[in-house]
Protein backbone atom coordinates (compact mmCIF):
# COMPACT_ATOMS: atom_id res chain seq x y z
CA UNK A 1 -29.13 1.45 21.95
CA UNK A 2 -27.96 4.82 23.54
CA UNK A 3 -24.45 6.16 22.85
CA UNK A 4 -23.93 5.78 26.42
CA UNK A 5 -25.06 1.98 26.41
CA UNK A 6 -22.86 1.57 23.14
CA UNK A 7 -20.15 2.71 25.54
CA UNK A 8 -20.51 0.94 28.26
CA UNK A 9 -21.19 -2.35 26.04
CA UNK A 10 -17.58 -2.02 24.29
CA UNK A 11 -16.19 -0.94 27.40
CA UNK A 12 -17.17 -4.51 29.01
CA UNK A 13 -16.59 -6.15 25.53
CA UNK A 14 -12.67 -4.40 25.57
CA UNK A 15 -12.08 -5.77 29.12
CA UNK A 16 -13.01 -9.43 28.33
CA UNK A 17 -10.52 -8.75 25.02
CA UNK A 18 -7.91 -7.29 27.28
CA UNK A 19 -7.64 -10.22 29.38
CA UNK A 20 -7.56 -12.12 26.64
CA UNK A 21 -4.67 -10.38 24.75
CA UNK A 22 -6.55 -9.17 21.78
CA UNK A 23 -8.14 -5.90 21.38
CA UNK A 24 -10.15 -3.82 18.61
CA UNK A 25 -9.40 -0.55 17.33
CA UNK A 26 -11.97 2.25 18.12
CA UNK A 27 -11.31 3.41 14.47
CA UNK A 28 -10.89 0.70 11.96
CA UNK A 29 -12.74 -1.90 14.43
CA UNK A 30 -9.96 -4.83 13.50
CA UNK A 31 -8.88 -7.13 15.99
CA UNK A 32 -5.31 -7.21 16.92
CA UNK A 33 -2.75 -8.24 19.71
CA UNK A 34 -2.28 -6.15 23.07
CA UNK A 35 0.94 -5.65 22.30
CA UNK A 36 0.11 -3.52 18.66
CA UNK A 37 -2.27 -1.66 20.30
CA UNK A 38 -2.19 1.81 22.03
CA UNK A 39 -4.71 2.22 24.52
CA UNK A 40 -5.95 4.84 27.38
CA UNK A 41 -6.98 3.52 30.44
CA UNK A 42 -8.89 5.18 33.24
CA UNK A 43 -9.62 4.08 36.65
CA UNK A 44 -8.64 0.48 35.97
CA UNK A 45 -10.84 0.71 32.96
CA UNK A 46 -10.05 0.14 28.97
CA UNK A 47 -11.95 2.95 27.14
CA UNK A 48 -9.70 3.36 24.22
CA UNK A 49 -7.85 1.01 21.82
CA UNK A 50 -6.11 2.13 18.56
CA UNK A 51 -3.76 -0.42 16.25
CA UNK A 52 -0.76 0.59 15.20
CA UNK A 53 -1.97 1.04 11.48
CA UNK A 54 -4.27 3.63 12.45
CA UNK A 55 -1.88 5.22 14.82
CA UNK A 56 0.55 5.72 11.94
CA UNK A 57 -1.72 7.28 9.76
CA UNK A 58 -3.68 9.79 12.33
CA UNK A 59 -2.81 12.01 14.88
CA UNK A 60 -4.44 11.33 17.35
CA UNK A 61 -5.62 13.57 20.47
CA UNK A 62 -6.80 12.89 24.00
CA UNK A 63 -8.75 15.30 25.92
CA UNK A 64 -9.94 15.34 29.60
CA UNK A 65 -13.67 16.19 30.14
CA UNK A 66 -15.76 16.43 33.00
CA UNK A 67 -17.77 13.30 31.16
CA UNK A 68 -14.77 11.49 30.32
CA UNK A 69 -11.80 11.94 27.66
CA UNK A 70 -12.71 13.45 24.02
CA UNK A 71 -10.87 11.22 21.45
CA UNK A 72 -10.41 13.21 17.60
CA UNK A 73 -7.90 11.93 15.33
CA UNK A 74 -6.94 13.23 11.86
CA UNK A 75 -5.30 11.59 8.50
CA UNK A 76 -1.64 12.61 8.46
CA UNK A 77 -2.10 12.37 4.73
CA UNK A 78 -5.01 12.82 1.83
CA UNK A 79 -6.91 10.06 1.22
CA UNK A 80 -6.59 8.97 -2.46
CA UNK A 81 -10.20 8.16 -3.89
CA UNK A 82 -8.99 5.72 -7.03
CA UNK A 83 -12.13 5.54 -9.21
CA UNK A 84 -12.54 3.06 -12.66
CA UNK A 85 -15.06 3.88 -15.76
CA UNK A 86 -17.08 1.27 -16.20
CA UNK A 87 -17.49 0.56 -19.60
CA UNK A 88 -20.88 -1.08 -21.28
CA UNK A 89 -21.80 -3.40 -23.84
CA UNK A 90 -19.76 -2.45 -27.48
């Protein structure tokens, strides 16, 4: 599948969500009510959907393009990698 097919394919998949009052997040890709969700619209069309967790954590920028909007986001915060030794047989 094409990036552009991709798009188009969560595009209809977002719309059918929409309607249906539950959307997923572009980022983290978990399901969650309309109402904790941030999304861009264009032309009558969902292209964008980002929970409120992920929102909170990122800042997040939309940019205008002649192909459509450029989405980046970045962590507010380090990530914390939390690693355990394994230990073997004694």
């Amino acid at each position: 599948m094409t990036p552009g097919q991709l798009q188009r394919a969560w595009v209809l998949q977002a719309q059918a969500d929409a309607e249906r009052g539950v959307l997923e997040c572009r980022m983290c890709q978990r399901r969650g009510p309309l109402e904790e969700t941030t999304t861009l619209w264009r032309n009558g069309l969902l292209i964008f959907a980002l929970c409120d967790r992920c929102a909170a954590s990122h800042d997040v920028v939309f940019s205008p393009t002649q192909a459509g909007v450029d989405v980046r986001a970045r962590r507010r915060s380090p990530m914390e990698l939390v690693t355990h030794r394994v230990h073997g047989p004694r």
